[in-house]
C-alpha atoms as a PDB file:
ATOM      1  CA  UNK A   1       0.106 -24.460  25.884  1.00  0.00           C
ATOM      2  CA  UNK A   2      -3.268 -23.998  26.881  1.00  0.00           C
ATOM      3  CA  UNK A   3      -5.420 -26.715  28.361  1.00  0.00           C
ATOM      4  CA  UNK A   4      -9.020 -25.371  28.267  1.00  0.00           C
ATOM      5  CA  UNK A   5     -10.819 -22.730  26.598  1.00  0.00           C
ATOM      6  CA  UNK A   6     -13.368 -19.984  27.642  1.00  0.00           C
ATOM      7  CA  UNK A   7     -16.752 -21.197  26.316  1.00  0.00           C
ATOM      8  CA  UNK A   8     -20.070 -18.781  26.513  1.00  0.00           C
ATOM      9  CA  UNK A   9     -23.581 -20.071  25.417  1.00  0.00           C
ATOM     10  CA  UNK A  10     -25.866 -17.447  25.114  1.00  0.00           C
ATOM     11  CA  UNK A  11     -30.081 -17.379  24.106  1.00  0.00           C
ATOM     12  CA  UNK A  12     -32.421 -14.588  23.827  1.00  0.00           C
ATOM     13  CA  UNK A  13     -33.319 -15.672  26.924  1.00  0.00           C
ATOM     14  CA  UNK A  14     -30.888 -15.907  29.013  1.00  0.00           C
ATOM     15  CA  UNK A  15     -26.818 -16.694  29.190  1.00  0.00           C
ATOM     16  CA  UNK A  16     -26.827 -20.657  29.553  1.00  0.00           C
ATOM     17  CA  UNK A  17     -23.326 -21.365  30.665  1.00  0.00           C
ATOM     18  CA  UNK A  18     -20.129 -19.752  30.819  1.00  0.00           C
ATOM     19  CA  UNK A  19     -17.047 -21.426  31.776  1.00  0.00           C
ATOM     20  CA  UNK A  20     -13.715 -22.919  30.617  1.00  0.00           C
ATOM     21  CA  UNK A  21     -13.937 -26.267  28.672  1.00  0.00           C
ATOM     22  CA  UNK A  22     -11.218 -28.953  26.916  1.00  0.00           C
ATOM     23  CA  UNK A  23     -13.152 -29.180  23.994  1.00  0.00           C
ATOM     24  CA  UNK A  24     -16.243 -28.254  22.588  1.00  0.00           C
ATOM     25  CA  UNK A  25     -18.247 -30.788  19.677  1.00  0.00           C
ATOM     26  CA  UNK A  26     -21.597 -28.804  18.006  1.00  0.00           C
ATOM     27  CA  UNK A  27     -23.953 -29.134  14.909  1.00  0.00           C
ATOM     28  CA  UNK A  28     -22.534 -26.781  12.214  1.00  0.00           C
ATOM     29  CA  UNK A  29     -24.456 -26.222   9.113  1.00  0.00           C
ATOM     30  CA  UNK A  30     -22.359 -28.639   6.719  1.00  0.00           C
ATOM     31  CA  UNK A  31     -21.382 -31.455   9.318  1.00  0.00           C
ATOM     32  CA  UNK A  32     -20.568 -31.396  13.132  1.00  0.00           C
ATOM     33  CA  UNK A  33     -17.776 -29.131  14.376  1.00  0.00           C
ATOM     34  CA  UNK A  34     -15.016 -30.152  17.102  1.00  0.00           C
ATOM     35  CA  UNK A  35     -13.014 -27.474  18.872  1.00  0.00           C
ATOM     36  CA  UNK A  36     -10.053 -27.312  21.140  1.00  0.00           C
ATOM     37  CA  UNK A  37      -7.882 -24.760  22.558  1.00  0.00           C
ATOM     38  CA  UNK A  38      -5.468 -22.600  19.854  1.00  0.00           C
ATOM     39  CA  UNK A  39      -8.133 -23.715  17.175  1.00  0.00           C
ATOM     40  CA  UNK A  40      -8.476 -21.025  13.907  1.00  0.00           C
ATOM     41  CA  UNK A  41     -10.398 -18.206  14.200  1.00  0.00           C
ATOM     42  CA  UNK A  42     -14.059 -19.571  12.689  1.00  0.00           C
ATOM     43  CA  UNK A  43     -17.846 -17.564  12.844  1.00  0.00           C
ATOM     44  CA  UNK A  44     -20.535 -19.935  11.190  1.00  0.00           C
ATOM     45  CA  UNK A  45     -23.793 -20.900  11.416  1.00  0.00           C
ATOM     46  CA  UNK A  46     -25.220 -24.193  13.676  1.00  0.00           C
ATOM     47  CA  UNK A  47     -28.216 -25.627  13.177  1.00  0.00           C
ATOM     48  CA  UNK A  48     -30.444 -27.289  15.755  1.00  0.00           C
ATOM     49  CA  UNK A  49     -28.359 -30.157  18.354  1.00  0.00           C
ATOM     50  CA  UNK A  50     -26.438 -30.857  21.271  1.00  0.00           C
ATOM     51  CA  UNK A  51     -23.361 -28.962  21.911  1.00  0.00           C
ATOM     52  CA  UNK A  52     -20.802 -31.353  24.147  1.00  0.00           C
ATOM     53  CA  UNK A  53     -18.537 -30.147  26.366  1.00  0.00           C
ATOM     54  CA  UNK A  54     -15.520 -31.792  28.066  1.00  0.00           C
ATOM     55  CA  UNK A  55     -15.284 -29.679  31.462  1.00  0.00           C
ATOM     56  CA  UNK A  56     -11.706 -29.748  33.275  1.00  0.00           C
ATOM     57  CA  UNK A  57     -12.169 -32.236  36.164  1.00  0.00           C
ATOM     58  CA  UNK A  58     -15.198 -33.626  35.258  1.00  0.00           C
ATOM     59  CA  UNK A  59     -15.693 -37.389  33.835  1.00  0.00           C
ATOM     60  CA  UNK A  60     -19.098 -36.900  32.071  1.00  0.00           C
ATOM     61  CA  UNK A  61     -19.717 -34.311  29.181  1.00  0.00           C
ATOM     62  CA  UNK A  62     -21.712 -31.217  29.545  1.00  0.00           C
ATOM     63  CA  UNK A  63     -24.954 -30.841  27.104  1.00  0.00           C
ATOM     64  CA  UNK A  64     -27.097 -28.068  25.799  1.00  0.00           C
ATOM     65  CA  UNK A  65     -29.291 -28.256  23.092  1.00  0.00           C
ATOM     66  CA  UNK A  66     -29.274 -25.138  20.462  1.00  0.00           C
ATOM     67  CA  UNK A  67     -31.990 -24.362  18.009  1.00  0.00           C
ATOM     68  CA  UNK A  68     -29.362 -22.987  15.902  1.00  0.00           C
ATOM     69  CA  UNK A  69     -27.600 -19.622  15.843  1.00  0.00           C
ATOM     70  CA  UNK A  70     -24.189 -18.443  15.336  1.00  0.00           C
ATOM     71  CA  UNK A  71     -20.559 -20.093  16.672  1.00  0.00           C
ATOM     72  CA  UNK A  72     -17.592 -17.707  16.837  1.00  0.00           C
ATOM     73  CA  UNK A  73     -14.015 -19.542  17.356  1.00  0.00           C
ATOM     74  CA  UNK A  74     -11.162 -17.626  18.860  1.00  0.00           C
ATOM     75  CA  UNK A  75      -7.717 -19.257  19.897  1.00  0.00           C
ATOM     76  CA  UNK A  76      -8.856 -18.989  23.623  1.00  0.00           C
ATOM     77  CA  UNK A  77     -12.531 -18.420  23.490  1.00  0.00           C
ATOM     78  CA  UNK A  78     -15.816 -20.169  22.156  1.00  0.00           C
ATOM     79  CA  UNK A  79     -18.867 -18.495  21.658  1.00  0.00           C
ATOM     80  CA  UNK A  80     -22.554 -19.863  20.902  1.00  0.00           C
ATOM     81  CA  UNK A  81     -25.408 -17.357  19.907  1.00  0.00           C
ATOM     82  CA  UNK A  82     -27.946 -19.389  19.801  1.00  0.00           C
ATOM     83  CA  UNK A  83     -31.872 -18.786  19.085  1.00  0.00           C
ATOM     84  CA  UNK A  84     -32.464 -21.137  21.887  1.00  0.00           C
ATOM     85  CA  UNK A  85     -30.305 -22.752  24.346  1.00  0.00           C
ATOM     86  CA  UNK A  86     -31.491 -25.442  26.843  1.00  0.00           C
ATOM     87  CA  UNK A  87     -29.843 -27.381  29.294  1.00  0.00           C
ATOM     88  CA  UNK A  88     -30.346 -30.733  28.098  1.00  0.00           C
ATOM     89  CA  UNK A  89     -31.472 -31.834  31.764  1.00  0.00           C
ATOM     90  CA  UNK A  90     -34.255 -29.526  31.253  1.00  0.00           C
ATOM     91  CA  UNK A  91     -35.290 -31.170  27.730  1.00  0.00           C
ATOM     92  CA  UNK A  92     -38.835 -32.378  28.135  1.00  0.00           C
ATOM     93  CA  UNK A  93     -39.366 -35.521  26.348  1.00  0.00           C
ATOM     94  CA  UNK A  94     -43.080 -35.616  26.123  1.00  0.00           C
ATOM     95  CA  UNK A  95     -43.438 -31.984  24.462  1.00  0.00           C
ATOM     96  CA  UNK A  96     -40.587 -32.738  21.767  1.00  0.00           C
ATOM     97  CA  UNK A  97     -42.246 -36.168  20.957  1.00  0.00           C
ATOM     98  CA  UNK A  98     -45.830 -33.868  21.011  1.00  0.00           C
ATOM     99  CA  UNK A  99     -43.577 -31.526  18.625  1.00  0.00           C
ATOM    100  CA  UNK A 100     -42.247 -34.061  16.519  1.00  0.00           C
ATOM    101  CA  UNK A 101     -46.151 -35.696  15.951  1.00  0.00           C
ATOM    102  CA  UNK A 102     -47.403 -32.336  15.077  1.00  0.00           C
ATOM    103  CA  UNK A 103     -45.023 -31.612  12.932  1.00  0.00           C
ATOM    104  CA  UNK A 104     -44.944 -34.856  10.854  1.00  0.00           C
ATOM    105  CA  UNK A 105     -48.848 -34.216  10.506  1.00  0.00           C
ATOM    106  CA  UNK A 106     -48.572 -30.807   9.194  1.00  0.00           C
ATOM    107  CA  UNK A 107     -46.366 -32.348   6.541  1.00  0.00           C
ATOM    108  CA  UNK A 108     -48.657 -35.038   6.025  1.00  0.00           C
ATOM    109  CA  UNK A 109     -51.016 -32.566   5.084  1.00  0.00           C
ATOM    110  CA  UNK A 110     -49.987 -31.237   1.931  1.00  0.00           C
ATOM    111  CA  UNK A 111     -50.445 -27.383   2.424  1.00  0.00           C
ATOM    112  CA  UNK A 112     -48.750 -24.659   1.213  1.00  0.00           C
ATOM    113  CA  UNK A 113     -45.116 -24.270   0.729  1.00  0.00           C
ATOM    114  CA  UNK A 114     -44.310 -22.130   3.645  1.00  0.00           C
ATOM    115  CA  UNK A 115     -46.195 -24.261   6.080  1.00  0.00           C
ATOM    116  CA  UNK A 116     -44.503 -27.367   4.653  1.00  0.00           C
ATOM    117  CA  UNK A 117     -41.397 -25.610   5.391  1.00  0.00           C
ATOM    118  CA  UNK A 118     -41.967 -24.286   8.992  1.00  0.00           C
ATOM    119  CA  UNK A 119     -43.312 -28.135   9.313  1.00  0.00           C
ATOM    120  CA  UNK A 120     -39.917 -29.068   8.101  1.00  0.00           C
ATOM    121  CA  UNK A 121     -37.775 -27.221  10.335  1.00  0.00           C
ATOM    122  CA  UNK A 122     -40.367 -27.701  13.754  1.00  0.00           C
ATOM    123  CA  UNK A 123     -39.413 -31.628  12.874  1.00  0.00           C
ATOM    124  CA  UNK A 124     -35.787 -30.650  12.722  1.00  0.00           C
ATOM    125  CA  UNK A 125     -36.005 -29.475  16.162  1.00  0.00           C
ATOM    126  CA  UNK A 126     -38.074 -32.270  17.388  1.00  0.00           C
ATOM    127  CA  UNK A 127     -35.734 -34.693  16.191  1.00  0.00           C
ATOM    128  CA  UNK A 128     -32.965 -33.140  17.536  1.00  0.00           C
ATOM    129  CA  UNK A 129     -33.531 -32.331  20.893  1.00  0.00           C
ATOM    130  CA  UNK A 130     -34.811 -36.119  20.945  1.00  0.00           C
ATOM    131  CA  UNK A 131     -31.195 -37.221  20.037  1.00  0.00           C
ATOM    132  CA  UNK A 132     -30.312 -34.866  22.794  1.00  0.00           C
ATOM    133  CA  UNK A 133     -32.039 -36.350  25.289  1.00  0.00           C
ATOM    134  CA  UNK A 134     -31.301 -39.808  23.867  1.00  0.00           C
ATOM    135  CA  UNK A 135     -27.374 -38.684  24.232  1.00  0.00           C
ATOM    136  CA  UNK A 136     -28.230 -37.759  28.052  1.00  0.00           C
ATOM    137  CA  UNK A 137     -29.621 -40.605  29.038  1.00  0.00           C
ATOM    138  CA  UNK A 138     -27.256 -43.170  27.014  1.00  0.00           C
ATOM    139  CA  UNK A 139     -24.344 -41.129  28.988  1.00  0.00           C
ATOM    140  CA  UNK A 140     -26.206 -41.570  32.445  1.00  0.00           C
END
């Protein structure tokens, strides 16, 4: 039986990691999603998090925030399309707390509809690549 999975985060941007993982634990749309090796075929949305990963040999977990996307499950592979993909060691804290302010002040704002929501979802992201980082540093 097989012991680790191939696992393939990929942005816009740039391919973020590829590599073979125990287990991989990421925000999905109706609650957060946990996959090992041999799991059933799945494609769903994510929505903005960490994604963990357990990496053979290695003690700590391996984190990368997503600003949502797509996941596609295979028995032996994992694949994340995200819309954005940083490492979370390159999360700056200062610009998602700047974020998060800026957000929460558009809100306060009362405008229209369609700025309330892009307010909405800019504080989604805020908040969690703060939990992100939080998760980093409690870890460290």
């Amino acid at each position: 039986m097989a012991t680790t999975m191939k696992v393939d985060i990929v942005s816009v941007e740039a391919e973020i990691f590829s590599g073979e993982a125990e287990f991989v634990v990421l925000p999905g749309v109706a609650g957060e999603l946990g996959i090992y090796p041999r799991h059933t075929p799945l494609f769903t949305q994510i929505k903005p998090g960490a994604v963990r990963m357990k990496l053979p040999n290695q003690a700590t977990e391996e984190l990368v925030f997503v600003q949502g996307g797509f996941l596609e499950v295979q028995p032996h592979a994992v694949t994340v399309l995200a819309d954005t993909a940083i490492r979370a060691k390159d999360l700056d804290e200062k610009a998602a707390l700047e974020a998060k302010k800026a957000a929460e002040d558009a809100m306060a704002r009362k405008v229209t509809k369609e700025e309330i929501a892009a307010a909405e979802a800019s504080l989604a992201t805020a908040m969690a690549q703060l939990e992100a980082i939080r998760k980093l540093r409690h870890r460290s």
